[in-house]
Protein backbone atom coordinates (compact mmCIF):
# COMPACT_ATOMS: atom_id res chain seq x y z
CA UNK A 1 -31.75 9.53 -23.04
CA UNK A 2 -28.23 7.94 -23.15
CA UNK A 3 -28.86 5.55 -20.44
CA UNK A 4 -31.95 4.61 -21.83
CA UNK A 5 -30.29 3.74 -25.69
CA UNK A 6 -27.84 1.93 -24.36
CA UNK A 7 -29.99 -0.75 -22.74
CA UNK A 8 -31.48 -1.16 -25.80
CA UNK A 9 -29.57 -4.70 -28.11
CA UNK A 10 -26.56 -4.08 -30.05
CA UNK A 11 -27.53 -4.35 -34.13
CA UNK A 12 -27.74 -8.05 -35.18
CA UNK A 13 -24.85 -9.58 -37.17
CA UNK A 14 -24.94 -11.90 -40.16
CA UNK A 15 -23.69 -15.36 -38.92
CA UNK A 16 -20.56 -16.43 -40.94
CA UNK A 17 -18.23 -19.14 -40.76
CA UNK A 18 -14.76 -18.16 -41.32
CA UNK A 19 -12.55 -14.45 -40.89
CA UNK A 20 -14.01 -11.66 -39.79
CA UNK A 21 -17.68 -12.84 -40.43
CA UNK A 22 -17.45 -16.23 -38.07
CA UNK A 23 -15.78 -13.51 -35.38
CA UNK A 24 -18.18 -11.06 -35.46
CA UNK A 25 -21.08 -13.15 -35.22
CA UNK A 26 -18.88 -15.52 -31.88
CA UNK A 27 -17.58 -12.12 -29.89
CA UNK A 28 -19.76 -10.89 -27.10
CA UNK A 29 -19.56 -7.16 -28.18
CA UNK A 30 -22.34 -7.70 -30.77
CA UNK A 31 -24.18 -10.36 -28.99
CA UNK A 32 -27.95 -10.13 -27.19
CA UNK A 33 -29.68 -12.13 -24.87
CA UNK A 34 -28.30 -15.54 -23.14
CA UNK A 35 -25.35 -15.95 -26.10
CA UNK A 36 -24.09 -12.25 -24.85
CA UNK A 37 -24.40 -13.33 -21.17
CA UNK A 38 -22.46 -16.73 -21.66
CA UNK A 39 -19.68 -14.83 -24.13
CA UNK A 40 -19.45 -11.91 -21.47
CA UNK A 41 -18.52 -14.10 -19.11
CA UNK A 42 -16.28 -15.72 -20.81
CA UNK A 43 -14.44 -12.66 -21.36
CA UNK A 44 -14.64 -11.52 -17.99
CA UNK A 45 -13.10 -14.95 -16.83
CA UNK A 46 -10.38 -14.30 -19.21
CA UNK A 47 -9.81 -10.79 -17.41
CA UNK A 48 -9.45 -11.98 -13.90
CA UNK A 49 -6.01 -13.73 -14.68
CA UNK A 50 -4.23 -10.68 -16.66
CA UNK A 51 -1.80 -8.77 -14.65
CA UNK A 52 -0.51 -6.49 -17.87
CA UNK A 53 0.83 -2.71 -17.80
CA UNK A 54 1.40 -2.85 -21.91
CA UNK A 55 -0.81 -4.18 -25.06
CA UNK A 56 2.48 -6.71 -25.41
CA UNK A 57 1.66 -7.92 -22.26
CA UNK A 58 -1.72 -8.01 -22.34
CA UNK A 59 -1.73 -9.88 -25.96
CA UNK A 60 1.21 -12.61 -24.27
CA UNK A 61 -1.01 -13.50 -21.52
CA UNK A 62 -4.39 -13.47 -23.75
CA UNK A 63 -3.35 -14.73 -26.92
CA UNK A 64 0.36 -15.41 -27.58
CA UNK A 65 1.64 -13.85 -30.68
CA UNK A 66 -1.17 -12.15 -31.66
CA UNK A 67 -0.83 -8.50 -31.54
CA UNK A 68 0.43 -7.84 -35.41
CA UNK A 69 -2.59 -9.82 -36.27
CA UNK A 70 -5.36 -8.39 -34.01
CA UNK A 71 -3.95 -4.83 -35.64
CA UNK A 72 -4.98 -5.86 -38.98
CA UNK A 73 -7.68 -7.53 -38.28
CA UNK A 74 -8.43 -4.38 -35.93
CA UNK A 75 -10.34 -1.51 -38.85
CA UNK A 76 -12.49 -4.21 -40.05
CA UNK A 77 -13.51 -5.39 -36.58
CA UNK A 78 -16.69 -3.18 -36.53
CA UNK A 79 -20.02 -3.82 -38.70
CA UNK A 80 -19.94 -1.01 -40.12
CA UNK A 81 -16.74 -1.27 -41.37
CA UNK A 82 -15.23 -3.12 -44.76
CA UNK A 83 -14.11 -6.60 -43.97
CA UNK A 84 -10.47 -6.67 -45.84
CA UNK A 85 -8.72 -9.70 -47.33
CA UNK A 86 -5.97 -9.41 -45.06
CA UNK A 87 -8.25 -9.12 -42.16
CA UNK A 88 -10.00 -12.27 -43.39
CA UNK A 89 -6.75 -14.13 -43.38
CA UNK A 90 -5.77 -12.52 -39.99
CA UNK A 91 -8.48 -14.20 -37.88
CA UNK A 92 -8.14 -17.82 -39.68
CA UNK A 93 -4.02 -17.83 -38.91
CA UNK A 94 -4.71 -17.25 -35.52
CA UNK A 95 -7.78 -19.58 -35.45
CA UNK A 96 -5.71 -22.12 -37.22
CA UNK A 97 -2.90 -22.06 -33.72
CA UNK A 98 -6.11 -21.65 -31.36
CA UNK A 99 -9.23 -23.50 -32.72
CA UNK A 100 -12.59 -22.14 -33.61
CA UNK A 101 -14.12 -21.78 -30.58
CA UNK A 102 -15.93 -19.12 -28.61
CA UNK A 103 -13.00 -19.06 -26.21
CA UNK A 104 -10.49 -17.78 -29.54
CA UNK A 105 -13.30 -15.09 -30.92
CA UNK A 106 -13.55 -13.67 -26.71
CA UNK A 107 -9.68 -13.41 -26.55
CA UNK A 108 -9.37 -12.11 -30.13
CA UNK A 109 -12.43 -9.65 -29.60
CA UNK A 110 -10.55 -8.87 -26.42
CA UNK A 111 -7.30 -7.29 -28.03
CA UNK A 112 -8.83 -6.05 -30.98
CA UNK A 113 -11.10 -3.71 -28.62
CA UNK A 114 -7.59 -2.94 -26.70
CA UNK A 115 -5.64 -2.00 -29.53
CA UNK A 116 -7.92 -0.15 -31.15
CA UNK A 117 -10.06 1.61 -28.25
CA UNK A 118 -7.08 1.90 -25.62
CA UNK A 119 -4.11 2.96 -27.81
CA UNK A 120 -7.26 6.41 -29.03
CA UNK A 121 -7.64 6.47 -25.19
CA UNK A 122 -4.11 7.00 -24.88
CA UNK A 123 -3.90 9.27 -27.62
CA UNK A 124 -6.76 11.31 -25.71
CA UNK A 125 -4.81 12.05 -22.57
CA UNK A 126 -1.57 12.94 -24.61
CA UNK A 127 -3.75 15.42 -26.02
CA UNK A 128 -5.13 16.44 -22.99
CA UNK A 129 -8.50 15.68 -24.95
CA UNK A 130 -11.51 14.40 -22.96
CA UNK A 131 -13.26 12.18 -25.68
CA UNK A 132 -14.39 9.15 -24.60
CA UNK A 133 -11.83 6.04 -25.97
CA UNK A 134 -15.18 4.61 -28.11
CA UNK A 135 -17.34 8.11 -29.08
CA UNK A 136 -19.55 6.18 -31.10
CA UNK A 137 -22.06 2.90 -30.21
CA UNK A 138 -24.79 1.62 -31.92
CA UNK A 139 -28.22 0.29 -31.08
CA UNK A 140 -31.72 -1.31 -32.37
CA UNK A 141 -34.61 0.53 -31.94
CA UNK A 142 -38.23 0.25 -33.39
CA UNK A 143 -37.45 2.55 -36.26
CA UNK A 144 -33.68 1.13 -36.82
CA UNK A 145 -30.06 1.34 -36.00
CA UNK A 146 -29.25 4.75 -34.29
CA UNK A 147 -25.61 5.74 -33.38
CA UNK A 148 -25.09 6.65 -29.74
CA UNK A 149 -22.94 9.28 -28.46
CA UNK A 150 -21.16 7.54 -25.27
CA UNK A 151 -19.66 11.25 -23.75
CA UNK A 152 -20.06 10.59 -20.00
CA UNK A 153 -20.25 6.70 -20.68
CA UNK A 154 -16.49 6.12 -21.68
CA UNK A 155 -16.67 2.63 -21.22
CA UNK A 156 -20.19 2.13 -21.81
CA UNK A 157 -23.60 1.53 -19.89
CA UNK A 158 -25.81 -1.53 -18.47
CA UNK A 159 -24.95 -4.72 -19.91
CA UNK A 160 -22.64 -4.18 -22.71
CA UNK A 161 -20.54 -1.63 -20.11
CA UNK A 162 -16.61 -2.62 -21.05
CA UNK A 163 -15.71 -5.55 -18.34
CA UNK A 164 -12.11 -4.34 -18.23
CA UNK A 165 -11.93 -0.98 -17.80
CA UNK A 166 -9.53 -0.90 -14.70
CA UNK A 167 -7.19 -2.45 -17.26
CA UNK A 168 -7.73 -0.55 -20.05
CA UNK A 169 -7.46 2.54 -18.43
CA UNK A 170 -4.32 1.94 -16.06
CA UNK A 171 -2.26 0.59 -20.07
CA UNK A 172 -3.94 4.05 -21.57
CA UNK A 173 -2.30 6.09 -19.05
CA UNK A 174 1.01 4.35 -19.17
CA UNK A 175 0.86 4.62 -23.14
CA UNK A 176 0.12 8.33 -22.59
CA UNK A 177 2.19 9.24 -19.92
CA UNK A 178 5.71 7.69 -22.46
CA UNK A 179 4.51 9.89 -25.01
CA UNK A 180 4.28 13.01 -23.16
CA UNK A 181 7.86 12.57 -22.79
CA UNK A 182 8.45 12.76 -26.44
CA UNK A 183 5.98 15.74 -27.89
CA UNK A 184 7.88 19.01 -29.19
CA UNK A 185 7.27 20.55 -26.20
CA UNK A 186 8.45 19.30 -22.65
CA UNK A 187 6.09 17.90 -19.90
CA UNK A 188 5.14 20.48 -17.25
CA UNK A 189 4.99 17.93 -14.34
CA UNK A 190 3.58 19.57 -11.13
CA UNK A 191 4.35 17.56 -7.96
CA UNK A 192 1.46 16.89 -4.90
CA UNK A 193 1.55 15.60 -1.65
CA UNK A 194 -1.78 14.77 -1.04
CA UNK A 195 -5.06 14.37 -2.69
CA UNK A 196 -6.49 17.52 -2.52
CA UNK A 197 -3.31 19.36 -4.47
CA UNK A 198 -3.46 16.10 -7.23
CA UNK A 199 -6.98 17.16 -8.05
CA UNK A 200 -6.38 20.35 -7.94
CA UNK A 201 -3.83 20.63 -10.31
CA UNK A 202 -4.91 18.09 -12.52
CA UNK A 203 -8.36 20.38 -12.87
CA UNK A 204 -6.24 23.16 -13.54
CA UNK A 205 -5.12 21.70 -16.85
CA UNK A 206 -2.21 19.22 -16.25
CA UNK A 207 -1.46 16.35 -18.33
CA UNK A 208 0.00 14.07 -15.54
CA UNK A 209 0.81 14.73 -12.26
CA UNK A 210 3.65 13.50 -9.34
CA UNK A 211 4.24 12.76 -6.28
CA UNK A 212 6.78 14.19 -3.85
CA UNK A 213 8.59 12.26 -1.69
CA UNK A 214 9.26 15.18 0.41
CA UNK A 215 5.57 16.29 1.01
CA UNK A 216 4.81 12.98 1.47
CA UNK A 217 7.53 12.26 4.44
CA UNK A 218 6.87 16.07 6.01
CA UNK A 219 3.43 15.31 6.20
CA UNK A 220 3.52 12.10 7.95
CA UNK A 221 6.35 13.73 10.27
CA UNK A 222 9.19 11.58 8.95
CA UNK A 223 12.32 12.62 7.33
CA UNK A 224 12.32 12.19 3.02
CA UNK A 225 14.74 9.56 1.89
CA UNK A 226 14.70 8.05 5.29
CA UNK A 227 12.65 5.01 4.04
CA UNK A 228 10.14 5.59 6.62
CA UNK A 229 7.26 6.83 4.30
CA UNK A 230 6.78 3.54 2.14
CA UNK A 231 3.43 3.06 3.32
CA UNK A 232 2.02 6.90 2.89
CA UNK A 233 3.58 6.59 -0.57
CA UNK A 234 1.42 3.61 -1.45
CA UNK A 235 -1.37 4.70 0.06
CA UNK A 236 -1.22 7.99 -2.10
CA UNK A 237 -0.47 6.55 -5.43
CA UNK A 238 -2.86 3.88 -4.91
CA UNK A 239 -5.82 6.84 -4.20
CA UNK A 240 -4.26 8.82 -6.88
CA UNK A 241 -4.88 6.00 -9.77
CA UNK A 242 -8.33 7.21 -9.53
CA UNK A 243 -7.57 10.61 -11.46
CA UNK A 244 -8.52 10.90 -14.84
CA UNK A 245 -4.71 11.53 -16.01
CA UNK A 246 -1.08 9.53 -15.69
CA UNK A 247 0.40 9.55 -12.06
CA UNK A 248 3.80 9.00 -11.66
CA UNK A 249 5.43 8.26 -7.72
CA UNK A 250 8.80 9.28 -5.58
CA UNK A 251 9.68 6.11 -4.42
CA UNK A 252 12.98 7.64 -3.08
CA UNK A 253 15.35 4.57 -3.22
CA UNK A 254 12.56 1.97 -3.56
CA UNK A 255 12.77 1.38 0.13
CA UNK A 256 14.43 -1.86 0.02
CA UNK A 257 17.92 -2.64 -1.26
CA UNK A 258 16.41 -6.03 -2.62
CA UNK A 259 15.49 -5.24 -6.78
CA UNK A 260 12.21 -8.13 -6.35
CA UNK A 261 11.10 -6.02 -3.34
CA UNK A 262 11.41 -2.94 -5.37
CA UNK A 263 9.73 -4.06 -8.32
CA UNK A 264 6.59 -5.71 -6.74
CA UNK A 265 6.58 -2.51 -4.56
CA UNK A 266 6.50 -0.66 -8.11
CA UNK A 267 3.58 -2.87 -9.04
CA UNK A 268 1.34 -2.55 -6.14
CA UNK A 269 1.23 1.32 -7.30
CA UNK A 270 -0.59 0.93 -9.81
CA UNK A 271 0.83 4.22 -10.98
CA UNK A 272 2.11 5.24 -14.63
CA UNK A 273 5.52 6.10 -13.50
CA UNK A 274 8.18 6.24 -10.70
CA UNK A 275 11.08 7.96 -9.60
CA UNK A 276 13.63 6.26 -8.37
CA UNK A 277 16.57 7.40 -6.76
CA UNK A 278 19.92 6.76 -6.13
CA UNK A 279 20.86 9.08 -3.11
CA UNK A 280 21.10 7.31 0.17
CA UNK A 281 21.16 9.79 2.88
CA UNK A 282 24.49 11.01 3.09
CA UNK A 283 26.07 8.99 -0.15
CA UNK A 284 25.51 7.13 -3.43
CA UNK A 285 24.21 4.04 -4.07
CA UNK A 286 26.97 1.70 -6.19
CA UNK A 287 25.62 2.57 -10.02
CA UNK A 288 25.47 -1.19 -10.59
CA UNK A 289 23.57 -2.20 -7.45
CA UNK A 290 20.77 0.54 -8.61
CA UNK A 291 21.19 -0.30 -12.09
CA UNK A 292 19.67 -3.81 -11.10
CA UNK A 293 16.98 -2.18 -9.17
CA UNK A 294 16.04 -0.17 -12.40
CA UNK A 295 16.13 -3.99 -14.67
CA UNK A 296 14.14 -5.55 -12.01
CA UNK A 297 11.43 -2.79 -12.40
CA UNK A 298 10.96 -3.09 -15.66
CA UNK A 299 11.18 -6.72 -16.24
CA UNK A 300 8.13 -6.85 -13.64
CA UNK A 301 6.30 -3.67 -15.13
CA UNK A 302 7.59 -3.26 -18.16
CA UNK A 303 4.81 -0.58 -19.30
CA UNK A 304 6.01 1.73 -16.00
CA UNK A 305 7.86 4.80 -17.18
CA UNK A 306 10.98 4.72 -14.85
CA UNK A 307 12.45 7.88 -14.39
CA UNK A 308 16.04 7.30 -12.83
CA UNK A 309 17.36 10.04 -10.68
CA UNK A 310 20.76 11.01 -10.32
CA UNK A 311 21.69 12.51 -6.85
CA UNK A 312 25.19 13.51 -7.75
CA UNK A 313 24.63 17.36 -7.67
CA UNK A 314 21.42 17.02 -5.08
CA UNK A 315 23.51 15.73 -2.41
CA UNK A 316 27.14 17.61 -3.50
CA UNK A 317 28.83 14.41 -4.17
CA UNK A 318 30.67 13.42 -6.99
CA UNK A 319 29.23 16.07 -8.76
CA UNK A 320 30.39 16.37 -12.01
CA UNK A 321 29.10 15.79 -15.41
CA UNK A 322 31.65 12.57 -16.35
CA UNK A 323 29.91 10.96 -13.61
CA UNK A 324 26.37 11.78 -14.13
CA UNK A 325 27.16 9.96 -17.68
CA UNK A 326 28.17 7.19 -15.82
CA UNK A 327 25.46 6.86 -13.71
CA UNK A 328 23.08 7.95 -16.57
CA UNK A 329 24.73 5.16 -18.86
CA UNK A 330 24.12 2.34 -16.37
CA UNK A 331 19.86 3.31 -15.47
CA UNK A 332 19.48 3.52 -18.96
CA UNK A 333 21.46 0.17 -20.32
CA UNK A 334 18.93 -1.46 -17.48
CA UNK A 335 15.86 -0.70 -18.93
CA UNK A 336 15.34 3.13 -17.20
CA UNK A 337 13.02 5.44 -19.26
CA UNK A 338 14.40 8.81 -18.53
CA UNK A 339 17.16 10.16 -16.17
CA UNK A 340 16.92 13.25 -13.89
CA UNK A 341 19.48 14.81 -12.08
CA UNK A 342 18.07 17.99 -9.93
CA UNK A 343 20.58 20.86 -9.76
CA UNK A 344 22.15 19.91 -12.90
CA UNK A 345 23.82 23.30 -13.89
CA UNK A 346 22.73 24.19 -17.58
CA UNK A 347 25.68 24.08 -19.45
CA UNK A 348 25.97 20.21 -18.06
CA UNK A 349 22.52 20.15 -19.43
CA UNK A 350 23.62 20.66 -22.87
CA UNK A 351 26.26 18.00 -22.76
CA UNK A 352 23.64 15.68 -21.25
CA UNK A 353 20.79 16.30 -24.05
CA UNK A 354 24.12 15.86 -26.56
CA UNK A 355 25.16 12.39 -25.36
CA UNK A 356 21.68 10.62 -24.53
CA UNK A 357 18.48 10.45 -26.90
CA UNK A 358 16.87 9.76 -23.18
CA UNK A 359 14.38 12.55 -21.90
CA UNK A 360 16.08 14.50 -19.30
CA UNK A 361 14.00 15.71 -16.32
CA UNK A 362 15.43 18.62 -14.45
CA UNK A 363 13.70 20.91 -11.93
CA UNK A 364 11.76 23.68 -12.18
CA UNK A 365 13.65 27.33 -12.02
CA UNK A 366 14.59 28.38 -15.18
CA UNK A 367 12.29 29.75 -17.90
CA UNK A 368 10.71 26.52 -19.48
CA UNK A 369 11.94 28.18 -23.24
CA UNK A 370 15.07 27.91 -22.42
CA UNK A 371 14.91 24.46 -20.85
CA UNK A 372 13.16 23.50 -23.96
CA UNK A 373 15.66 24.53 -26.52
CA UNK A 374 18.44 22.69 -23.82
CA UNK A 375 16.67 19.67 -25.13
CA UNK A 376 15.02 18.76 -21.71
CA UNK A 377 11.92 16.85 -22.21
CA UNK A 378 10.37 17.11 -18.65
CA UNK A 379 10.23 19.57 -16.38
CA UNK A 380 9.18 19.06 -12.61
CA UNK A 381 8.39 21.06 -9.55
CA UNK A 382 10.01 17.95 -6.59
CA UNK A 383 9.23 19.34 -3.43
CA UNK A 384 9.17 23.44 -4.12
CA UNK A 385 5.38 23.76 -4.15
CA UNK A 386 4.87 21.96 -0.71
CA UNK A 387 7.12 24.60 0.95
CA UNK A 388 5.30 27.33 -1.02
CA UNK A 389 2.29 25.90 0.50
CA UNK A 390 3.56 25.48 3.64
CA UNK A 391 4.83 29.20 3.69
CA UNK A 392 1.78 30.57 2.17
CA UNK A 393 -0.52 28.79 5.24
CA UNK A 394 1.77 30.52 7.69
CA UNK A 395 1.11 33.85 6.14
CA UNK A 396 -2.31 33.52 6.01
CA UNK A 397 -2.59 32.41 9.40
CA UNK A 398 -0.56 35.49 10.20
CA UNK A 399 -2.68 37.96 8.22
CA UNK A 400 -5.96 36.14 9.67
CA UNK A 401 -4.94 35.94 13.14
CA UNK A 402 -2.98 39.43 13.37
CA UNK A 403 -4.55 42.06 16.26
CA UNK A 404 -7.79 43.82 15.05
CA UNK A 405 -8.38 41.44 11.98
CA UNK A 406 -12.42 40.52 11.86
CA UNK A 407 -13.52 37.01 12.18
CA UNK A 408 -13.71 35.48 8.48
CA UNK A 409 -16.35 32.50 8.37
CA UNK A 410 -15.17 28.64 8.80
């Protein structure tokens, strides 16, 4: 019944000249027939070009100092809603810089629908919540306007289905996956190694999910941190983009020692997140050398949650806490989202949590409470529940194959 409302026209609009009137009646999202067709594409043409992992982005490369306008002019965008003064005056400054044109209302319908419908989308998979980003759509029928409940059409259905969803969904999930950093309680972040384990955990109830770069390596028989697994890497993250929660990636050291390499590496993930490290085998990177891999990241994808690891205590070098807050001091003052040093002992934890508003990620061992009230902020499994896997297989094969055990089914 769904399907069949929602190829039904979208409620006419009152023409009108200026503010909110004039853009309601010029936007393709309440348009029928050949001016929807020409203003859809229009929109879509305006799509192909963006390349954007934030709304700032997105707005610089649509419209150009737009965004504090499109968020007033944002709760009076719909029909339903009360057209404000302020949202009046709103869509004639920014017609006044880019003309009154059909071309202006498509990019200005464009970010309004992104700030309004992707930033609740993002709110949704903070909250774990599975409402679609727009519940609510409306349609004509013979006996009037009905409201349409879009659950299991997110992004809409037939004609009027949202042209940039691939967009909207990758800036939800980075929007998301910063703000699970910063809820009262930390993020539970569950690592995979292939497909199979992503989904699964993910179905059990996760709010985002990793990669590790160990799993990854082991199963493509190469050594982790070796720089041999950059391809398996991208091939996972890019198949893992398709889950309906943030991803973030073990990059290990980026696989390059060039910070442009890294960073377009970063963007043809298409992932929420990365870790990047800076162990290097058998020593540390120079802080300032990784410090410009971290700046490089971000000034290429800025909306990427870069999660800078520390290898002092992982590898036994260095290891003490004065140089952690080196290291820590660098990633950070180069853009990096969150440090996390594996095997950090937990009094080193407090002094870390004391020094740096950062989140602090540390591994998964000690009771979560007590991680929690350390002031960590994520909380990850790295490579721990591959080799449980991998142990658990063998045992099974041992139980199943042992002498006298019946045949089990394929």
């Amino acid at each position: 019944m769904t399907e069949k409302l929602l190829t039904l026209p979208v409620p006419h609009v009152p023409a009108g000249e200026s503010g909110v009137a004039w853009l309601r009646s010029t936007v393709v999202r309440f348009s029928n027939g050949t001016e929807h067709a020409r203003r859809r594409a229009l929109t879509t043409a305006l799509l192909e070009g963006v390349d954007a992992t934030t709304l700032d982005e997105l707005a610089a490369q649509v419209l150009p100092g737009a965004l504090d306008d499109v968020a007033v002019i944002a709760p009076s965008y719909q029909p339903h809603e009360d057209i404000t003064s302020a949202a009046d005056r709103a869509v004639e400054r920014l017609v006044a810089r880019h003309g009154r044109t059909e071309t202006t209302a498509a990019r200005i319908g464009l970010l309004v629908q992104a700030w309004a419908a992707t930033r609740a989308f993002a709110g949704h998979l903070t909250a774990g919540n599975p409402a679609p980003p727009v519940p609510l759509t409306r349609r004509e029928t013979a006996a009037g306007v009905v409201e349409v409940d879009l659950t299991g059409h997110p992004f809409g259905h037939g004609a009027h289905a949202c042209p940039g969803r691939e967009l909207a969904t990758k800036i939800a999930k980075n929007m998301a996956f910063r703000a699970l950093h910063h809820r009262d309680e930390p993020l539970l972040l569950p690592n995979a190694w292939d497909h199979a384990t992503a989904v699964a955990l993910q179905e059990a109830g996760y709010l985002a999910v990793g990669t590790t770069s160990f799993g990854v390596s082991a199963a493509h028989g190469v050594p982790d941190a070796s720089g041999l697994a950059e391809e398996p890497t991208r091939t996972l993250a890019r198949l893992l983009t398709t889950l309906p929660c943030p991803v973030t990636a073990d990059v290990e050291a980026g696989f390059s020692a060039d910070p442009g390499e890294v960073a377009e590496y970063v963007a043809s993930l298409g992932v929420s997140g990365v870790n990047l490290e800076d162990g290097r085998a058998d020593h540390l990177a120079d802080p300032a050398h990784q410090a410009e891999l971290v700046a490089a990241v971000k000034r290429r994808c800025p909306g990427v949650f870069v999660n800078a690891r520390v290898d002092t205590h992982w590898l036994g070098i260095d290891a003490t806490l004065p140089e952690v807050l080196t290291r820590a001091e660098h990633y950070l003052a180069a853009g990096a989202d969150g440090i996390f040093v594996p095997r950090l002992p937990l009094p080193d934890v407090a002094a870390f949590t004391a020094t740096f508003d950062a989140p602090l990620n540390v591994l998964a061992g000690e009771p979560v409470r007590r991680l929690a009230d350390l002031g960590v902020r994520r909380i990850s499994t790295g490579s721990q529940l591959f080799r449980a896997a991998r142990a658990a297989a063998v045992a099974t094969a041992d139980a199943l194959l042992s002498p006298g055990t019946r045949s089990g089914a394929a």
